[in-house]
N, C-alpha and C. Protein backbone atom coordinates (compact mmCIF):
# COMPACT_ATOMS: atom_id res chain seq x y z
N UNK A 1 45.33 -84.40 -55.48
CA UNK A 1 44.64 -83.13 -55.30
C UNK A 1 45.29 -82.38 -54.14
N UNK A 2 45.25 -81.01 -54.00
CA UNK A 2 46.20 -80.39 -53.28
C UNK A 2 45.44 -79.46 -52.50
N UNK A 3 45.49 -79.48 -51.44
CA UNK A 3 44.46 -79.07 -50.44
C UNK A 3 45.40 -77.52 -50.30
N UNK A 4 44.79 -76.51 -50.64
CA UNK A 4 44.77 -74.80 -50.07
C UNK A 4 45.09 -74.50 -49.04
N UNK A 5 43.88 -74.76 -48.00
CA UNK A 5 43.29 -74.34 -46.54
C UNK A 5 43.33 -75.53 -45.84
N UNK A 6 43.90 -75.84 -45.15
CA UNK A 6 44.36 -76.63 -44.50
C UNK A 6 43.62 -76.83 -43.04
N UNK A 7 43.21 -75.42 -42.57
CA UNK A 7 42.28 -75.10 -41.21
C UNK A 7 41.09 -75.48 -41.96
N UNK A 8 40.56 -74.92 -43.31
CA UNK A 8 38.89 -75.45 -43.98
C UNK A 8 38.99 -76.60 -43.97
N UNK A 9 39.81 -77.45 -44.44
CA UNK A 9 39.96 -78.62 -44.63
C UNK A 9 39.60 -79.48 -43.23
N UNK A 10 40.21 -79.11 -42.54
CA UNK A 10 40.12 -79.93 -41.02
C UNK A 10 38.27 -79.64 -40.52
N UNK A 11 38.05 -78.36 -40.43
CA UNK A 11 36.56 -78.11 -39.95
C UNK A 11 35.97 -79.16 -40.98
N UNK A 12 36.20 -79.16 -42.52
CA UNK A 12 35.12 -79.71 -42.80
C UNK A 12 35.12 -80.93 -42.62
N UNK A 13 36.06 -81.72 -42.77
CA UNK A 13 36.01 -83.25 -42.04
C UNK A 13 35.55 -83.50 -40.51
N UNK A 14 36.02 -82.45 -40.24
CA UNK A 14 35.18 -82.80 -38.43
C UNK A 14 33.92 -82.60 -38.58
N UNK A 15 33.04 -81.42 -39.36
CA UNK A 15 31.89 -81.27 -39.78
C UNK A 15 31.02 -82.51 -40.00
N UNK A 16 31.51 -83.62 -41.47
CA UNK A 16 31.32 -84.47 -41.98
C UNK A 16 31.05 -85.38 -41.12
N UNK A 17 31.89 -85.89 -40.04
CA UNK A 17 32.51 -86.78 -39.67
C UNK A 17 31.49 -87.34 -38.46
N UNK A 18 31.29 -85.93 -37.76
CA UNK A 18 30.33 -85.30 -36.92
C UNK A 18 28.38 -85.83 -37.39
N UNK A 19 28.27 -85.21 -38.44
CA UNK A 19 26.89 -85.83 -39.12
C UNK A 19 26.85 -87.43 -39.61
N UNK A 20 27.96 -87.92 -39.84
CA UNK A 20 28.40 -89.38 -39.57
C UNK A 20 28.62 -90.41 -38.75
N UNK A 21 28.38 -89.76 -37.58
CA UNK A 21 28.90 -90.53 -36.03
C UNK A 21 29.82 -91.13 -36.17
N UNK A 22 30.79 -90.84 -36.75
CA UNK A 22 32.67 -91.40 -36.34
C UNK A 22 32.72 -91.43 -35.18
N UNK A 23 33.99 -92.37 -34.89
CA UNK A 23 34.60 -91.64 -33.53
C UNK A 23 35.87 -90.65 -33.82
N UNK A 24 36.54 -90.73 -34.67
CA UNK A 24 37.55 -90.13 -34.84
C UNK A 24 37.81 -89.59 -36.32
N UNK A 25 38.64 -88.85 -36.60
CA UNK A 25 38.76 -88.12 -37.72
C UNK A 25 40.17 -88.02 -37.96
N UNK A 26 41.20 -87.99 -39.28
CA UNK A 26 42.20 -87.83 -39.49
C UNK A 26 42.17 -86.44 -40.06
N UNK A 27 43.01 -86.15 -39.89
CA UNK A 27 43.22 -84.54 -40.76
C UNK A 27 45.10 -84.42 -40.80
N UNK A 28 45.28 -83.33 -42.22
CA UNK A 28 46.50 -83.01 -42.17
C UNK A 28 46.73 -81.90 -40.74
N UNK A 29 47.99 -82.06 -40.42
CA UNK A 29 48.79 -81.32 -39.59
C UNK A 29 49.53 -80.31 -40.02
N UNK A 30 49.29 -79.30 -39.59
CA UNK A 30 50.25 -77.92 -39.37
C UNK A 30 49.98 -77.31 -38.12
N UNK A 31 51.18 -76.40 -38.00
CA UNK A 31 50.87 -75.57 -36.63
C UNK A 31 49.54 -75.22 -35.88
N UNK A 32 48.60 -74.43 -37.05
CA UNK A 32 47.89 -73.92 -37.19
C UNK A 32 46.27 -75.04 -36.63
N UNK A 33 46.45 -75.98 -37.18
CA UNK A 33 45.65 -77.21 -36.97
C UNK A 33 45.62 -77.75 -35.46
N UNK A 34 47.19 -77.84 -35.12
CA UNK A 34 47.63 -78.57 -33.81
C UNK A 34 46.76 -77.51 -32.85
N UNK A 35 46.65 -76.32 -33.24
CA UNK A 35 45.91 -75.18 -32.16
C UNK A 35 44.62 -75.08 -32.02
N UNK A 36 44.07 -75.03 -33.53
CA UNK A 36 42.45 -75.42 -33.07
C UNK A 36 42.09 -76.51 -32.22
N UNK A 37 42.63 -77.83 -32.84
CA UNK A 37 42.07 -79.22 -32.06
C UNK A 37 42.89 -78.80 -30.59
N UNK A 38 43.47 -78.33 -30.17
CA UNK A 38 43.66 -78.06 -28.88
C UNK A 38 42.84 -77.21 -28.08
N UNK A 39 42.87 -76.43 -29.15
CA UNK A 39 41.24 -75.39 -27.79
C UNK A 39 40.05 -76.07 -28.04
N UNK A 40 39.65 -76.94 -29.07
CA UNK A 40 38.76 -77.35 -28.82
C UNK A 40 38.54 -78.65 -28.17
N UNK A 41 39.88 -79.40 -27.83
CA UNK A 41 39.80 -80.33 -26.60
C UNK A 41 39.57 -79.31 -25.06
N UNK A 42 40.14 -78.29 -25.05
CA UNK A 42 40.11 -77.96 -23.79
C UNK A 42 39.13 -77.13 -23.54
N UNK A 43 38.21 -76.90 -24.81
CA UNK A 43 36.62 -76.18 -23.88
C UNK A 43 35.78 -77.25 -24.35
N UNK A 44 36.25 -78.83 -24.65
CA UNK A 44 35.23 -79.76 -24.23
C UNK A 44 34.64 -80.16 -25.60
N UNK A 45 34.93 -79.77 -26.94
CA UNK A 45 34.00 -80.30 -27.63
C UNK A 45 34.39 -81.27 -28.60
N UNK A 46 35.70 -81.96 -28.44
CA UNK A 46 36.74 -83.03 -28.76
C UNK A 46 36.71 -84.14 -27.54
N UNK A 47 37.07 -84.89 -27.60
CA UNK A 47 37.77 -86.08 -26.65
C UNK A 47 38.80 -85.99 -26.45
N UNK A 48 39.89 -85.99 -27.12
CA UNK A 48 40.92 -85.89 -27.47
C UNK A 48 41.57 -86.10 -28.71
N UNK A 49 43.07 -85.48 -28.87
CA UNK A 49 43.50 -85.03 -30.28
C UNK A 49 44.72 -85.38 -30.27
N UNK A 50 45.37 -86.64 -31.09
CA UNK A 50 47.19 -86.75 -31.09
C UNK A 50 47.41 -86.75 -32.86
N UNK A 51 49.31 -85.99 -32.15
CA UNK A 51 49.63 -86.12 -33.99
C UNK A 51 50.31 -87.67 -34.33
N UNK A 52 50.74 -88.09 -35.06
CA UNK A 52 51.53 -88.92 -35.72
C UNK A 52 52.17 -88.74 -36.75
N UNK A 53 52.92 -88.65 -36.57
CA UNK A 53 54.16 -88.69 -37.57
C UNK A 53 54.45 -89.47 -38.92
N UNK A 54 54.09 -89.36 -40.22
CA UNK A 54 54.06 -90.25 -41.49
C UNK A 54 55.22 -89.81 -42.37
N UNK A 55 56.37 -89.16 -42.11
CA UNK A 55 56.97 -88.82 -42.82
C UNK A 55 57.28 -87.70 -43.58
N UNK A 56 56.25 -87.15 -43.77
CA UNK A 56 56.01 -86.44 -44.13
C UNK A 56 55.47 -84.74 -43.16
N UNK A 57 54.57 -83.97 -43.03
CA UNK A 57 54.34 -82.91 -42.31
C UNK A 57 53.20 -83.68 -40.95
N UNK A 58 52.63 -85.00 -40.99
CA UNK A 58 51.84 -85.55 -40.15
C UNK A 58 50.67 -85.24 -40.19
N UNK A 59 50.43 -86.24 -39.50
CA UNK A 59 48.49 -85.85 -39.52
C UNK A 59 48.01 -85.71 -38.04
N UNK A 60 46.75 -85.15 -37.64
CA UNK A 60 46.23 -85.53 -36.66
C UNK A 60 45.11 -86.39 -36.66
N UNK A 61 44.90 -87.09 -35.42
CA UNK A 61 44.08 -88.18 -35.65
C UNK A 61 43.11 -87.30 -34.03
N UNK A 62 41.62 -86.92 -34.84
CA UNK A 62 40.98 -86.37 -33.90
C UNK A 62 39.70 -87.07 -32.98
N UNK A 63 39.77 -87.35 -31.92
CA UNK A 63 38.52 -88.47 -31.33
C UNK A 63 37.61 -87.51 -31.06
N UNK A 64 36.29 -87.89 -31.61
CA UNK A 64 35.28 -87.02 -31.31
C UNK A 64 34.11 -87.30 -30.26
N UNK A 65 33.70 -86.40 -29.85
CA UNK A 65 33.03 -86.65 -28.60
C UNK A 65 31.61 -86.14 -28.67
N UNK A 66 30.80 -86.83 -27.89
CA UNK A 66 29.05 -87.16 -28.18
C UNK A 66 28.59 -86.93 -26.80
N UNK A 67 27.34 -86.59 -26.84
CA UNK A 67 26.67 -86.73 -25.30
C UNK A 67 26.31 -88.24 -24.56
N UNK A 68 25.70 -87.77 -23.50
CA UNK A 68 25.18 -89.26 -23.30
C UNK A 68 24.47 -90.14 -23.91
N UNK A 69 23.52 -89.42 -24.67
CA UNK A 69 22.08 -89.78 -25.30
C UNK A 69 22.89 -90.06 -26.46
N UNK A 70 23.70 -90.21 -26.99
CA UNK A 70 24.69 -89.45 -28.20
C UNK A 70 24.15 -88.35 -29.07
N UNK A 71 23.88 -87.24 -28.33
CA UNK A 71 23.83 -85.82 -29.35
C UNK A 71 25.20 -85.59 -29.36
N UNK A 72 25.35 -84.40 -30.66
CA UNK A 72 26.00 -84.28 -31.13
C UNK A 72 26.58 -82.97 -30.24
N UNK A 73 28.00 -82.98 -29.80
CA UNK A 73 28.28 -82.12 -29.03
C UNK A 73 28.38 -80.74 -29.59
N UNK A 74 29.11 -80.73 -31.55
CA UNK A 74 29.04 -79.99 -31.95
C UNK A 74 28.11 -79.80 -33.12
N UNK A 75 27.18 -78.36 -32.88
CA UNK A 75 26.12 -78.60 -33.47
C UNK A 75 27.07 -77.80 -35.21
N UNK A 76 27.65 -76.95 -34.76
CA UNK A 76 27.81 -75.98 -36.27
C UNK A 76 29.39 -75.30 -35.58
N UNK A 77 30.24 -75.69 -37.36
CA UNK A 77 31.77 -75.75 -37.00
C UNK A 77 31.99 -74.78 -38.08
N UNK A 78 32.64 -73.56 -37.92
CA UNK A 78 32.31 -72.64 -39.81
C UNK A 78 33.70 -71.74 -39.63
N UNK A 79 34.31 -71.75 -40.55
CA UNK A 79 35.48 -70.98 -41.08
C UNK A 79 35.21 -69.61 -41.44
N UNK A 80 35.83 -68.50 -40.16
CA UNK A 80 35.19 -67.35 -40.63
C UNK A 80 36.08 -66.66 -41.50
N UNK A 81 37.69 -66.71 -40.89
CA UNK A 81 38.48 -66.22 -41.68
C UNK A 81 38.89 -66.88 -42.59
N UNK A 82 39.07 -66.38 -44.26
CA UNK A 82 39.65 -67.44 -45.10
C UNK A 82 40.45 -66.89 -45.63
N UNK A 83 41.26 -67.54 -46.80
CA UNK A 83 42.42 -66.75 -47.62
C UNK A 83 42.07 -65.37 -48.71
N UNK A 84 41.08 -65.64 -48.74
CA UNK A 84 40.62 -64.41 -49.47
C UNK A 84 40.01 -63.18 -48.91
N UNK A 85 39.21 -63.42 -47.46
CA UNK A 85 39.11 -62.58 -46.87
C UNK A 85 39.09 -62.59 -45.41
N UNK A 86 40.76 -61.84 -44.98
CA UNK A 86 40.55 -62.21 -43.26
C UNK A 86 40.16 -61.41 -42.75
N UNK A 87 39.26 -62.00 -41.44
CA UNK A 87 38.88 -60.88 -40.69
C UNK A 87 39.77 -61.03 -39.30
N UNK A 88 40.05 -60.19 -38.69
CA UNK A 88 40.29 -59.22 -37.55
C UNK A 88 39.69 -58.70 -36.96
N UNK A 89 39.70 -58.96 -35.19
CA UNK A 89 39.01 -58.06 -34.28
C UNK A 89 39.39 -57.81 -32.83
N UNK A 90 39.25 -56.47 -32.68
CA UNK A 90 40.29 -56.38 -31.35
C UNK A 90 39.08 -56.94 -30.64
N UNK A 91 39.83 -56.69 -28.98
CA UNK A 91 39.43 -57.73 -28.07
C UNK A 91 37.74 -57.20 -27.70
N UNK A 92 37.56 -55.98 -27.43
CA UNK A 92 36.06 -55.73 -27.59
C UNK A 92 35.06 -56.22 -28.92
N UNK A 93 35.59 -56.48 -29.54
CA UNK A 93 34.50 -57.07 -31.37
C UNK A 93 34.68 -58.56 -31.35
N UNK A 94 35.64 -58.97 -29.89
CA UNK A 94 35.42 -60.58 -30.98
C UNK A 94 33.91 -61.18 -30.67
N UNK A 95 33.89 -62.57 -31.68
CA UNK A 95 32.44 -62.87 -31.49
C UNK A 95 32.15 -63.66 -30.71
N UNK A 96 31.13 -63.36 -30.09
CA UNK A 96 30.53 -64.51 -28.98
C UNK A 96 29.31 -65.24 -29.44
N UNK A 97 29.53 -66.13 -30.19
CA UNK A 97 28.55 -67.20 -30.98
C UNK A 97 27.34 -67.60 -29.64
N UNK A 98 26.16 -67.72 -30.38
CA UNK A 98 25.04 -68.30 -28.97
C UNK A 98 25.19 -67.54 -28.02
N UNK A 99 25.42 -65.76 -28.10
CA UNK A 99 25.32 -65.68 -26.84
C UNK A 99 26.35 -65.82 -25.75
N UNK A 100 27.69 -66.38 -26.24
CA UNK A 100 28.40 -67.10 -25.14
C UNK A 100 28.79 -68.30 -24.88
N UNK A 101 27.24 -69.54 -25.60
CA UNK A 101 26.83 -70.52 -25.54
C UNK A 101 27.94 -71.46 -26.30
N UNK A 102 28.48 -70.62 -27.58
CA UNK A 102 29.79 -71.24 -28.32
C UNK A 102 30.99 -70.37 -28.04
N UNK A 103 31.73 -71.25 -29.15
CA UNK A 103 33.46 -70.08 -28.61
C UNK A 103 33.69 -69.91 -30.45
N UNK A 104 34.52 -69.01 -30.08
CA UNK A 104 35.33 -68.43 -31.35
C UNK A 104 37.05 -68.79 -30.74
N UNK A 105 37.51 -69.48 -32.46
CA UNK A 105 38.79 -69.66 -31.83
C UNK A 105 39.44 -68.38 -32.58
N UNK A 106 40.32 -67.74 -31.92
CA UNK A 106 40.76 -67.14 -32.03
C UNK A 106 43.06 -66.85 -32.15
N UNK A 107 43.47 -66.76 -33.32
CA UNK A 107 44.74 -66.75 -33.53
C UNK A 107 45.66 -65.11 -32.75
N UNK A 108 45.88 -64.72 -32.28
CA UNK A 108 46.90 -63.97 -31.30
C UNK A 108 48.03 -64.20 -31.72
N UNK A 109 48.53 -62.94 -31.05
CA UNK A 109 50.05 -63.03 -30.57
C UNK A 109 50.58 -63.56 -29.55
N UNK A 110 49.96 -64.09 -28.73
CA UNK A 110 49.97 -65.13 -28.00
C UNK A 110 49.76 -66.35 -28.25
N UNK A 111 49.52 -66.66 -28.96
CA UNK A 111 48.72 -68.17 -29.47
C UNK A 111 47.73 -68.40 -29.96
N UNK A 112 47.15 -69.56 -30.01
CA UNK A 112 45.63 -69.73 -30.53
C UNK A 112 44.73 -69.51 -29.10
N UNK A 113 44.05 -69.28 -29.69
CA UNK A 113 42.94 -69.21 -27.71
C UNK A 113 41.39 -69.05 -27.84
N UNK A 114 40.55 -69.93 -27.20
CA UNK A 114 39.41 -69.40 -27.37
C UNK A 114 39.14 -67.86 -27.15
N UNK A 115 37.60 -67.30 -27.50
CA UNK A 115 37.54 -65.71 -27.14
C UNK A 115 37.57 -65.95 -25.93
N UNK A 116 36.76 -66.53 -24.75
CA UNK A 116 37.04 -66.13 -23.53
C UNK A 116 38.52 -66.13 -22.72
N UNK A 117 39.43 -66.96 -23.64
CA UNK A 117 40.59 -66.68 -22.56
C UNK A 117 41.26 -65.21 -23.81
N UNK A 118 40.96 -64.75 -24.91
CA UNK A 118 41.76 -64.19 -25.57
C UNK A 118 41.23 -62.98 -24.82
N UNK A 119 39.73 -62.57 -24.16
CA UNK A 119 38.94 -61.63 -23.29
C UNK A 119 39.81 -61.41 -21.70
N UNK A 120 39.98 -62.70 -21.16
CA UNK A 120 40.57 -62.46 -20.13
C UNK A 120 42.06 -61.66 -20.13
N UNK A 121 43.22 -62.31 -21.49
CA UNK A 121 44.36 -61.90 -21.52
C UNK A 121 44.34 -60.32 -22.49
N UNK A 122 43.00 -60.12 -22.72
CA UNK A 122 43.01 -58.42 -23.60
C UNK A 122 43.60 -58.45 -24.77
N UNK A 123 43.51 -59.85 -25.49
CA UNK A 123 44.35 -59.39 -26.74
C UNK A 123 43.36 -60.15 -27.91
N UNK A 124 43.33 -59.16 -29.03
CA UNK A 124 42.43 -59.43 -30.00
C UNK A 124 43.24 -60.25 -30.77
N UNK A 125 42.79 -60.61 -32.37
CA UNK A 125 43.40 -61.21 -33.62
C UNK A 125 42.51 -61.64 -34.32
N UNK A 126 42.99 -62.66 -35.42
CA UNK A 126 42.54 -63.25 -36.29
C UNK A 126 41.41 -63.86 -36.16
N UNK A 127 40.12 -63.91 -35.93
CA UNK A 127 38.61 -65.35 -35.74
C UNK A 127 39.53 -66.27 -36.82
N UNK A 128 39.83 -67.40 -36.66
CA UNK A 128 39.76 -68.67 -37.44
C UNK A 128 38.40 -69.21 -37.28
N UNK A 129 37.99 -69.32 -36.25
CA UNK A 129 36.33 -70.44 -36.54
C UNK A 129 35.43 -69.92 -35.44
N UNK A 130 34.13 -70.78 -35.24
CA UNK A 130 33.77 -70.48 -34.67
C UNK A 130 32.75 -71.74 -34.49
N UNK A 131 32.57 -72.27 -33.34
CA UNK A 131 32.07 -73.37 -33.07
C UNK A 131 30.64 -73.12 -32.06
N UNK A 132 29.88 -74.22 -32.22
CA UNK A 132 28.40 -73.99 -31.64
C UNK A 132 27.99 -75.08 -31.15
């Protein structure tokens, strides 16, 4: 079977994986992938995220992370932009999920970046997700 969306694909296994109490999650690798699981190690709602190499394009192998009590750090993981319809928003429209409370990852010309650093550097783009 031949996976499309490759970014849907990854949310929804972390989704899954998440209501499952894994610790970790595999997902295919692309550029695009390597960037989400990176902003979302670095505003905290991952453990950490490495690729490995199979020969092929690689996978990532994602460790997921829980509270003390073990709640679930991430409550709601959702694909805003998809192949059929992307959205775009300059740097005043992007979304601030909860208030603030979540992040929107956001694709640039700069990179991938959560909204608050894509707010600090003034540059809008693509919403890929948006986490809670």
């Amino acid at each position: 079977m031949s996976v499309q969306d490759l970014t849907a694909d990854m949310l929804t296994r972390i989704r899954n994986a998440v209501r499952n109490r894994e610790k970790s999650v595999v997902v295919i690798s692309n550029k695009l992938n390597r960037g989400v699981a990176a902003v979302l190690k670095t505003e905290g709602y991952i453990s950490d995220f490495e690729f490995v190499a199979d020969g092929r394009q690689g996978i990532i192998r994602v460790v997921l992370k829980y509270g003390v009590r073990g709640e679930n750090i991430i409550n709601e993981i959702r694909r805003v932009s998809k192949s059929g319809r992307r959205t775009y928003s300059p740097v005043g429209d992007l979304p601030r999920p909860l208030q603030g409370l979540g992040i929107s990852i956001v694709s640039t010309s700069s990179g991938i970046m959560s909204d608050r650093k894509a707010r600090e550097q003034r540059v809008g783009g693509e919403v890929v997700a948006t986490v809670c």
